[in-house]
Protein backbone atom coordinates (compact mmCIF):
# COMPACT_ATOMS: atom_id res chain seq x y z
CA UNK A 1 17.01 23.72 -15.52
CA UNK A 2 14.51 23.83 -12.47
CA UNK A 3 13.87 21.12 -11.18
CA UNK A 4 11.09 19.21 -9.11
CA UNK A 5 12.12 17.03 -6.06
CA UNK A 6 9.47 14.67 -5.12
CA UNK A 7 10.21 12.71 -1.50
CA UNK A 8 9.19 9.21 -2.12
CA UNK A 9 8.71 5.38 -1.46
CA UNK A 10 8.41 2.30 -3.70
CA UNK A 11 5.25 2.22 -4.25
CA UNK A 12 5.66 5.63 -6.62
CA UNK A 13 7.17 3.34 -9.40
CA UNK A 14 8.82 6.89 -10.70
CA UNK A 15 11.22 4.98 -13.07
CA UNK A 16 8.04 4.27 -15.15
CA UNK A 17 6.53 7.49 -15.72
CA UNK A 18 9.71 10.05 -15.00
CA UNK A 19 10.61 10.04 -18.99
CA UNK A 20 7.16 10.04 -19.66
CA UNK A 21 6.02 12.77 -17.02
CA UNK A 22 9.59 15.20 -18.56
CA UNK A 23 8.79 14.99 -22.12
CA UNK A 24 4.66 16.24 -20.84
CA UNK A 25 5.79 18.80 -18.70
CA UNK A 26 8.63 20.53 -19.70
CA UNK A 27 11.04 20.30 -16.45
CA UNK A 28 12.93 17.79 -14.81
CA UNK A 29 12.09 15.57 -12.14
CA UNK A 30 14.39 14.32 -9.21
CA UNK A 31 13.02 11.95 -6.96
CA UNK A 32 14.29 11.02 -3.54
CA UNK A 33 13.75 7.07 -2.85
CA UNK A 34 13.67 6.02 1.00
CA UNK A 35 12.02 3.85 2.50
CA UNK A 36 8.11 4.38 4.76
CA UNK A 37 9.78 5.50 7.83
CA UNK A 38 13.05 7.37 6.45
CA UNK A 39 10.92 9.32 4.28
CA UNK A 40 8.25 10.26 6.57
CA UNK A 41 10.99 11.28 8.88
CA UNK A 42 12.47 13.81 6.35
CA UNK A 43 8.99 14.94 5.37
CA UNK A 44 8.74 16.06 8.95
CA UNK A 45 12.17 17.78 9.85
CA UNK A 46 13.36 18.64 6.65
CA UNK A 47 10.60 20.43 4.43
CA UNK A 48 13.18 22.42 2.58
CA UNK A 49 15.03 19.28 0.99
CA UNK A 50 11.94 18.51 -1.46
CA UNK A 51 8.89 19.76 -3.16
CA UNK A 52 6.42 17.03 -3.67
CA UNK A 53 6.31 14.46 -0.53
CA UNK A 54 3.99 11.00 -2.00
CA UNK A 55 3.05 8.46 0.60
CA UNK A 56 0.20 7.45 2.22
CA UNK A 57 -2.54 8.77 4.15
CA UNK A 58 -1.69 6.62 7.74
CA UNK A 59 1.72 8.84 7.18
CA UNK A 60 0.08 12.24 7.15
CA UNK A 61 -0.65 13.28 10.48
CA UNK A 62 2.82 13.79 12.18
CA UNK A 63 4.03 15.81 9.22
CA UNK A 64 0.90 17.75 9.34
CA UNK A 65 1.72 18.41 12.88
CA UNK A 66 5.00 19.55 12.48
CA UNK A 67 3.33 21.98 9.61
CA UNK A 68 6.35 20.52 7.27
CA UNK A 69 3.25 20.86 4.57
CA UNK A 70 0.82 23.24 3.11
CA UNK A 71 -3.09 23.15 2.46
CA UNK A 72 -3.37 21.83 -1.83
CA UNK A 73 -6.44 23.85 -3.14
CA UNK A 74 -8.56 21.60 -4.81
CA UNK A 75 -9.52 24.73 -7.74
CA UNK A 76 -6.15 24.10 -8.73
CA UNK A 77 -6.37 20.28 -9.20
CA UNK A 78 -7.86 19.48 -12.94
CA UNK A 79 -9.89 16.40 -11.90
CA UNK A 80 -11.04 17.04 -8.39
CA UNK A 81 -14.72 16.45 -9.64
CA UNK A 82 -14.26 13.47 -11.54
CA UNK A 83 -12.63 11.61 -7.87
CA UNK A 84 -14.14 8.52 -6.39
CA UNK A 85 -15.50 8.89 -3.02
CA UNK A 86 -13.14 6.39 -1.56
CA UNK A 87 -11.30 8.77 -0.34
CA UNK A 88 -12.97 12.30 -0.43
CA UNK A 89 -16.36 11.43 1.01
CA UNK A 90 -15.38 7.88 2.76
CA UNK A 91 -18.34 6.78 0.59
CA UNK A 92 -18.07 4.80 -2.90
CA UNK A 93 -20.88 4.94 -5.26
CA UNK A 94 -20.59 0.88 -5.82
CA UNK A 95 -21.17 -0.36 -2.25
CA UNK A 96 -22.34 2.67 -0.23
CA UNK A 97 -20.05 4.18 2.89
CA UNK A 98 -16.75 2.41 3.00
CA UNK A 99 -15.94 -0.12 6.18
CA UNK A 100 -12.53 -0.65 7.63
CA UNK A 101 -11.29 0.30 10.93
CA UNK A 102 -7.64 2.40 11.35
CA UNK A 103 -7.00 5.58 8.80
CA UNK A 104 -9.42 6.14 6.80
CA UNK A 105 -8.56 8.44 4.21
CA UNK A 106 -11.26 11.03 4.34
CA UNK A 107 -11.11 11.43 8.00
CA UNK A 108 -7.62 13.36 7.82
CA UNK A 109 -8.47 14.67 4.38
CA UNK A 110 -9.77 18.22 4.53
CA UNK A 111 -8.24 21.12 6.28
CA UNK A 112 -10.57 22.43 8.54
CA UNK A 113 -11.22 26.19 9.75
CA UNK A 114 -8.82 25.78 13.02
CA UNK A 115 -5.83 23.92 10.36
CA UNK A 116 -6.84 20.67 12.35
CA UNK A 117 -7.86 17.72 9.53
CA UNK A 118 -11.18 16.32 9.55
CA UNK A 119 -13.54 14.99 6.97
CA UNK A 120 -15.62 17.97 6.74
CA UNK A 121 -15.38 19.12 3.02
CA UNK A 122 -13.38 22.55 2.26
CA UNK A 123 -11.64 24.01 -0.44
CA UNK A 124 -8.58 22.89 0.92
CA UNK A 125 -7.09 19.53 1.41
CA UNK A 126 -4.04 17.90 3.36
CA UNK A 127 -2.87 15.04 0.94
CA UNK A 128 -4.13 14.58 -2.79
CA UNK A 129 -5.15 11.39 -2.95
CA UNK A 130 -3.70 8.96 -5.90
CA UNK A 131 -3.07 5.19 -5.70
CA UNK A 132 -4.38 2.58 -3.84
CA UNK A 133 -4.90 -1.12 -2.43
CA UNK A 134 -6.35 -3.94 -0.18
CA UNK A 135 -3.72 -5.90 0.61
CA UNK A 136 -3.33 -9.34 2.07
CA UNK A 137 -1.29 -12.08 1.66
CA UNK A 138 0.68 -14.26 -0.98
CA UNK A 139 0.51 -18.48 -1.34
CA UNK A 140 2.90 -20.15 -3.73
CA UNK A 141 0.33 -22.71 -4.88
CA UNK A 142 3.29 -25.01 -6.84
CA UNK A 143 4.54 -25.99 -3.06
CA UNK A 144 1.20 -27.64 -1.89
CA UNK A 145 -1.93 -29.21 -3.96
CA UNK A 146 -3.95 -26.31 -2.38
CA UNK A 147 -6.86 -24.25 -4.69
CA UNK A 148 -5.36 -20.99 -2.94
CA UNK A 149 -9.08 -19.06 -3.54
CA UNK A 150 -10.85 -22.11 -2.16
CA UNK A 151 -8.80 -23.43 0.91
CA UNK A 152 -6.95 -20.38 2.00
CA UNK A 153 -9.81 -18.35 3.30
CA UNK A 154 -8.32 -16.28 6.42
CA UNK A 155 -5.42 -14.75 7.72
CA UNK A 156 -4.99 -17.25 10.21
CA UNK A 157 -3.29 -19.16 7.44
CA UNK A 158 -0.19 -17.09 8.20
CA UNK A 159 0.30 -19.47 11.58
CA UNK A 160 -0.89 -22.48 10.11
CA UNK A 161 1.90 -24.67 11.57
CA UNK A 162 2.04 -26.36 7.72
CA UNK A 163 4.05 -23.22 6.47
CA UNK A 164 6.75 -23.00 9.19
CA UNK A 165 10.13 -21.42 8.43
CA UNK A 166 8.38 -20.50 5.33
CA UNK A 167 6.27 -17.80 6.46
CA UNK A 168 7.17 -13.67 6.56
CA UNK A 169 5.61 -10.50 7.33
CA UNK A 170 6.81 -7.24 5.84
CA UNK A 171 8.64 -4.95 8.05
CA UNK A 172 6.73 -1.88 8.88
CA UNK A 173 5.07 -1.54 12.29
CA UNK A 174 1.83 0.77 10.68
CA UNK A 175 1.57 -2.09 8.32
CA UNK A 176 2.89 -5.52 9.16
CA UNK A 177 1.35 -5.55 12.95
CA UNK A 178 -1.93 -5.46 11.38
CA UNK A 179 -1.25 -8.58 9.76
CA UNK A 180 0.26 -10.57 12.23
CA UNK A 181 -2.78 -8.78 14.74
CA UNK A 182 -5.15 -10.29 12.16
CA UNK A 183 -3.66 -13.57 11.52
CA UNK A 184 -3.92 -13.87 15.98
CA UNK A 185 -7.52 -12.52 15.68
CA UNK A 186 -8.60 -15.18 13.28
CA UNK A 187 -6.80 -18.19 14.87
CA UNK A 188 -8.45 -17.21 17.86
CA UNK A 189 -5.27 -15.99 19.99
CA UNK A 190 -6.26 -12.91 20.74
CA UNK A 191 -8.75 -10.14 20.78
CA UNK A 192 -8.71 -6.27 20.58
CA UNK A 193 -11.18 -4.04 20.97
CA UNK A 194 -10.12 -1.46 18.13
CA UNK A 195 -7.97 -2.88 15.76
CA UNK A 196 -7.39 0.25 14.11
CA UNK A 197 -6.26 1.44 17.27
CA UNK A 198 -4.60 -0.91 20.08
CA UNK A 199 -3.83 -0.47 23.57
CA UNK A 200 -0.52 -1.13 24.90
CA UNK A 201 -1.89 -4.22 26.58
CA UNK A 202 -3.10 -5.46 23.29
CA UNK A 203 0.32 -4.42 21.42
CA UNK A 204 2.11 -5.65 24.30
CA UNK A 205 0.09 -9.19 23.59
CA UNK A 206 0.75 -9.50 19.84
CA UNK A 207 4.39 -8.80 20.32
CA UNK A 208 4.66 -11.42 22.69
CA UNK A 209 3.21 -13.83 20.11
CA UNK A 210 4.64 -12.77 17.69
CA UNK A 211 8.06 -13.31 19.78
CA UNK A 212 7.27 -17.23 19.92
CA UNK A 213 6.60 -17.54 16.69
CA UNK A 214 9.84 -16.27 15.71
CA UNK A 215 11.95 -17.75 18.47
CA UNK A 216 10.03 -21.03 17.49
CA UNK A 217 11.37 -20.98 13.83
CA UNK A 218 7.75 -20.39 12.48
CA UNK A 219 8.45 -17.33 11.06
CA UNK A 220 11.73 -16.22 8.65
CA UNK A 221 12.78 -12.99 8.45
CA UNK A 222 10.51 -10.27 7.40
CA UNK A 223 11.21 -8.29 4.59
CA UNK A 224 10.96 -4.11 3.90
CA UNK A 225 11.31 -3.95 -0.42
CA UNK A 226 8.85 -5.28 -2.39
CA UNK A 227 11.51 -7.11 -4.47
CA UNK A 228 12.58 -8.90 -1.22
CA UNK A 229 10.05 -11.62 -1.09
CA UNK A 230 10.31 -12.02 -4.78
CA UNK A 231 13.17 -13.47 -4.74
CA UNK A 232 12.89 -15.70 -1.70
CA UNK A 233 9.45 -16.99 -2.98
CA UNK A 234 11.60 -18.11 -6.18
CA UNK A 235 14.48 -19.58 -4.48
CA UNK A 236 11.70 -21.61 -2.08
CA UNK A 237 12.38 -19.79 0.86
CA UNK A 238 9.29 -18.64 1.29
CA UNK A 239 5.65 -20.32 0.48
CA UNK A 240 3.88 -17.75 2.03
CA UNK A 241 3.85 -13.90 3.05
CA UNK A 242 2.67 -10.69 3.46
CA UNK A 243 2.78 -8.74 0.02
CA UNK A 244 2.28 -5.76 -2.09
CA UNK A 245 0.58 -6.27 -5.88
CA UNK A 246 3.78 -5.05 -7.77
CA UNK A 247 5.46 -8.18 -5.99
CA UNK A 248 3.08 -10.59 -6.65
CA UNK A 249 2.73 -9.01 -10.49
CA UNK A 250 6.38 -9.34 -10.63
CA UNK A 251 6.50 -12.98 -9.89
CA UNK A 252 3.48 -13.96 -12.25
CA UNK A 253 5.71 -12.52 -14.50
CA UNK A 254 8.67 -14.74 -13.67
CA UNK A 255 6.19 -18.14 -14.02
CA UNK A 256 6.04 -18.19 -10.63
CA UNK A 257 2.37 -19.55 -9.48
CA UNK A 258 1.29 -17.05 -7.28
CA UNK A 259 -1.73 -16.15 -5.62
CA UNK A 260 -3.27 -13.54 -3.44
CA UNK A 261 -5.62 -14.64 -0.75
CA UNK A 262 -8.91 -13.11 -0.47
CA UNK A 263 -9.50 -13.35 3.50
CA UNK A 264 -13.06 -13.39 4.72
CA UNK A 265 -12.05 -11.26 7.61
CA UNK A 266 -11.16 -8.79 4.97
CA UNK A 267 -8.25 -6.96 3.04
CA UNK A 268 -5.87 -4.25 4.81
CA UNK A 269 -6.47 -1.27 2.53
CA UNK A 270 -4.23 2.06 1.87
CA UNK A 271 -4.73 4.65 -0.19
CA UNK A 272 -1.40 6.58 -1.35
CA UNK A 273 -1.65 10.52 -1.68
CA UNK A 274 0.94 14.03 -2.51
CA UNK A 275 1.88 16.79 0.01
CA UNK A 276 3.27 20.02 -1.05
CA UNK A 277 6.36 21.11 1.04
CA UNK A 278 5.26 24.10 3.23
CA UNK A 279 8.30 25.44 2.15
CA UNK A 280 7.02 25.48 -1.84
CA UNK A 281 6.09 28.52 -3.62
CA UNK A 282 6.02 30.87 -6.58
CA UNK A 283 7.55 28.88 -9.86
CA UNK A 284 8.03 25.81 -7.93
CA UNK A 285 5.18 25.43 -6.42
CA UNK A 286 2.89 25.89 -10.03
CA UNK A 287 5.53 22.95 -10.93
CA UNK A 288 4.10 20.94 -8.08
CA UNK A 289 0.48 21.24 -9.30
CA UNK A 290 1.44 20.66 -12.79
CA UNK A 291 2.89 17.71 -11.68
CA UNK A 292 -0.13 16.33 -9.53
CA UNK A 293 -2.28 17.18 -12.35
CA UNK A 294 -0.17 15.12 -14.71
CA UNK A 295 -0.22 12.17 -12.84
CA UNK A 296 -4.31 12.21 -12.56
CA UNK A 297 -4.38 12.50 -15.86
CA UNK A 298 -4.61 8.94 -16.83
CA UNK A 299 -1.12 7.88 -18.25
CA UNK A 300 -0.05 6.98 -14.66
CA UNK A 301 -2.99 5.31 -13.63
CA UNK A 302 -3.03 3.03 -16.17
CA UNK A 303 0.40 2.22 -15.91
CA UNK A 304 0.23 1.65 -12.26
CA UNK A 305 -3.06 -0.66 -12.83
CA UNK A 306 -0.67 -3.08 -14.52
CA UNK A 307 1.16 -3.82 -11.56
CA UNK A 308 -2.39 -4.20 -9.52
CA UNK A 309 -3.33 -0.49 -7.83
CA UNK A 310 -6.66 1.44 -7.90
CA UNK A 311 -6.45 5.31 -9.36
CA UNK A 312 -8.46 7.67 -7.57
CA UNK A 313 -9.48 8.90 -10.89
CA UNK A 314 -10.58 6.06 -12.56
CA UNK A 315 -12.42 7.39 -15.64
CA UNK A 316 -9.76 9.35 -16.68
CA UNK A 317 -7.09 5.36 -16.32
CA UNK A 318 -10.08 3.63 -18.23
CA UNK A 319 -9.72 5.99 -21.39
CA UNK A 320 -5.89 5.24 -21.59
CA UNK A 321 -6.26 1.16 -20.84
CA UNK A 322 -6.95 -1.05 -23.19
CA UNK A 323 -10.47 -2.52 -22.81
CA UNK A 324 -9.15 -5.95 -22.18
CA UNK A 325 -7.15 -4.68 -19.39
CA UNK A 326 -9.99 -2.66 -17.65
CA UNK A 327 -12.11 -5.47 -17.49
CA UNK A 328 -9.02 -7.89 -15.94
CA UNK A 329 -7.76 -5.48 -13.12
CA UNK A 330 -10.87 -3.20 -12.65
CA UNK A 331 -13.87 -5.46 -13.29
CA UNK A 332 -12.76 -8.95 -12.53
CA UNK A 333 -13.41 -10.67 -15.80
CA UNK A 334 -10.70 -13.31 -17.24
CA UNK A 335 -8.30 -12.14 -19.22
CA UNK A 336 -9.06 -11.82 -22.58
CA UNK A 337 -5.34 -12.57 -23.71
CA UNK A 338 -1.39 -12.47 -21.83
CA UNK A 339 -1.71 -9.14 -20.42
CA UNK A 340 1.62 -7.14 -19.69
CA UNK A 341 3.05 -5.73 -16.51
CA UNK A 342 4.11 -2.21 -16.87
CA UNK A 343 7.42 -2.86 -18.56
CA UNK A 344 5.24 -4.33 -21.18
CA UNK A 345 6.34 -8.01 -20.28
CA UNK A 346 3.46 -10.92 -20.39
CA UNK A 347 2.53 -11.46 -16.60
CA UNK A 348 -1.56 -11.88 -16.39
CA UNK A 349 -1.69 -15.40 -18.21
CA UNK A 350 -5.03 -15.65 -20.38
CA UNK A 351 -7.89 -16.78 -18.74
CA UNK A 352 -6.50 -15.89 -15.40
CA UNK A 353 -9.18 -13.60 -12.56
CA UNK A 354 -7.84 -11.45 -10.23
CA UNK A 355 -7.72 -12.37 -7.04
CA UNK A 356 -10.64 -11.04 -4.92
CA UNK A 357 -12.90 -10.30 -8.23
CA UNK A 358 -13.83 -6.79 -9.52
CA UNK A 359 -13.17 -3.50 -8.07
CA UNK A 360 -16.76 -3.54 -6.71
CA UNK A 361 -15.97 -7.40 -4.91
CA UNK A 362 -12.89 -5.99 -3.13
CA UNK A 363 -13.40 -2.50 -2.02
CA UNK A 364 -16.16 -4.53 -0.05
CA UNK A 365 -13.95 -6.23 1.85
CA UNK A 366 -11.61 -3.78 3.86
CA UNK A 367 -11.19 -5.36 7.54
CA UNK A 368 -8.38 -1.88 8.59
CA UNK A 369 -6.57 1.08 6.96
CA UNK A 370 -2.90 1.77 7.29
CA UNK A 371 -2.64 3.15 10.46
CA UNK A 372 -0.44 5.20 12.94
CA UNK A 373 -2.15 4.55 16.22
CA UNK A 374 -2.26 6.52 19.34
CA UNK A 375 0.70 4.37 20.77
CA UNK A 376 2.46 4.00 17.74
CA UNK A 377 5.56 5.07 19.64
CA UNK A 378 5.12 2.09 21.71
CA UNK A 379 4.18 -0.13 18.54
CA UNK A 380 7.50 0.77 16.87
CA UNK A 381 9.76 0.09 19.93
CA UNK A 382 8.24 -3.29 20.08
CA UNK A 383 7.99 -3.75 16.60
CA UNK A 384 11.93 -3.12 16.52
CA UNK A 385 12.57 -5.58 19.54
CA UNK A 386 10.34 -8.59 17.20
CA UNK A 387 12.17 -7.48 13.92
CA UNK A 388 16.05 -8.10 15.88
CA UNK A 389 14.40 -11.17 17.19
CA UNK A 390 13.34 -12.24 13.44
CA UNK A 391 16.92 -11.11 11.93
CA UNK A 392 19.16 -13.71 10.18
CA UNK A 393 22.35 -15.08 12.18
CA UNK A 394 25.64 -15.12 10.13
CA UNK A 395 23.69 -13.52 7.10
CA UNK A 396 21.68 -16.53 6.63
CA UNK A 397 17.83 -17.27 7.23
CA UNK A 398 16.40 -19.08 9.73
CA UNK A 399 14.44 -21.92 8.57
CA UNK A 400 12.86 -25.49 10.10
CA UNK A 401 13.59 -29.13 7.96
């Protein structure tokens, strides 16, 4: 049987929906796990090895450049209509034009008349978009008598000297310098006059911060999985950390008590998205847009709301949730009962809010996109010379008594 190879990263939690997605469509599925920069690295020199490539919008341009990916017409997409502005207009109907400095999705979203990408609407599009976020950090609120939404209110919390040894970033320079850039920002370290898109000087000055505070023991080693700071949160490693909403789901699911700051300075958003191989046509490429179609279909989105991200299709996720998890992970009520994580274990305790409120509260709130920066050569040299400095000795963490 024919089958569909979809290039992908963790946050595409394919073991969930693959059976699912089969038994709906009719042909198999094969999906290719690497991590953010092995995968965009194959999605740029080797188009021929998959169909489907899913990642995120700060990862589009170089494969766009290298043309490793086709145009998707949007007359061929089911729901294209029904899609929130968030990412096709840069607008959302709840709080007006969206804020945020870096990648915004809709400025890289439309194919224009020259193949350059712009945000001037055509029939054709680079990336479909799908999931999405605003990220910020996680507090373990069982190691201190802190109210984590009342007393943690800004990234500078990541170099409060309270947490040291106990503190990590997540390692991925389009991701993790933006926190650690934000966390300077706030403490009043440093200042940049684009954060979504730094000079060398200014990347030049967070690395060498970020250099003390790893040769000073403050921080432990960063991690790259989202399972990573899991378990080092549970074995007290860690008490507080970058982190993604399937990790912090995860551990509210283990008992752990776990919270997600909501920053005043704001949330780092990014909005995930499929690109069809520019290698893809005939049978395999109607395979492709069955596929994309499927997964905007609802049954996806409502399965990936359980571990905490935003659909771009959200009508179509609110028909397949139940009511009582809408109004928990979209609309920022209490929960109305133990709500389950998408392996259908209790995780949401009742009575619990979100952190950061409603959908409306925290797509307020975006301080920067994922971004790949003008110098994000540069960024990822010296992102690589903090992460060796950050590495474990003889295979065990770093930490201070």
């Amino acid at each position: 049987m024919e089958k569909l190879r979809i290039l992908c990263t963790e946050i595409l939690p394919w073991r969930l929906l693959k059976a699912q997605a089969e038994q709906d469509l009719g042909f198999e599925l094969e999906f290719l796990e690497q991590d953010f920069v092995g995968a965009q690295r194959t999605a740029a020199m080797s188009p021929d090895t998959y169909d489907v490539y899913d990642q995120c919008f700060h990862n589009l341009d170089i494969v766009w450049h290298w043309r490793a990916i086709q145009p998707i017409d949007v007359a061929r997409i089911d729901t294209w209509n029904e899609m929130a502005g968030l990412a096709r207009t840069g607008q959302s109907s709840v709080h007006g034009v969206v804020q945020g400095a870096g990648d915004r999705p809709a400025s890289r979203l439309y194919v224009q008349s020259d193949a350059s990408l712009g945000e001037t609407p055509t029939g054709r599009i680079s990336m479909l978009p799908t999931v999405y976020n605003f990220d910020s950090f996680a507090v373990n609120s069982e190691v201190s008598n802190l109210d984590v939404d009342r007393d943690i209110t800004s990234w500078a919390e990541l170099l409060d000297d309270r947490w040291a040894g106990r503190v990590s970033l997540v390692d991925e320079p389009a991701i993790g310098a933006f926190d650690l850039t934000m966390a300077l920002i706030a403490a009043g370290r440093m200042q940049v006059r684009d954060l979504g898109n730094m000079s060398i000087a200014e990347i030049e000055e967070m690395f060498a911060h970020g250099l003390e505070l790893t040769r000073s023991g403050h921080f432990a080693p960063f991690w790259r999985q989202a399972m990573e700071p899991v378990a080092r949160f549970a074995s007290g490693e860690l008490a507080i950390s970058s982190i993604w909403s399937p990790s912090v789901v995860e551990m509210k699911g283990r008992g752990l008590k776990i919270r997600q700051a909501t920053p005043v300075e704001g949330y780092r958003a990014w909005h995930g998205g499929m690109c069809l191989s520019a290698r893809l046509a005939g049978r395999k490429l109607d395979m492709a847009y069955a596929w994309m179609n499927w997964f905007l279909a609802g049954w996806a989105g409502a399965t990936m709301a359980r571990q905490g991200y935003y659909m771009s299709v959200p009508d179509r996720v609110r028909a397949v949730l139940e009511p009582d998890e809408w109004d928990y992970w979209y609309g920022g009520k209490p929960a109305a009962r133990d709500l389950p994580d998408p392996t259908g274990r209790p995780a949401i305790r009742a009575g619990e809010i979100r952190s950061g409120g409603s959908y409306r509260d925290r797509a307020s709130r975006i301080a920067v996109w994922n971004t790949t920066m003008d110098e994000h050569n540069f960024l990822v040299r010296r992102w690589g010379d903090l992460i060796a400095a950050a590495r474990p000795r003889n295979g065990r963490s770093r930490k201070t008594g």
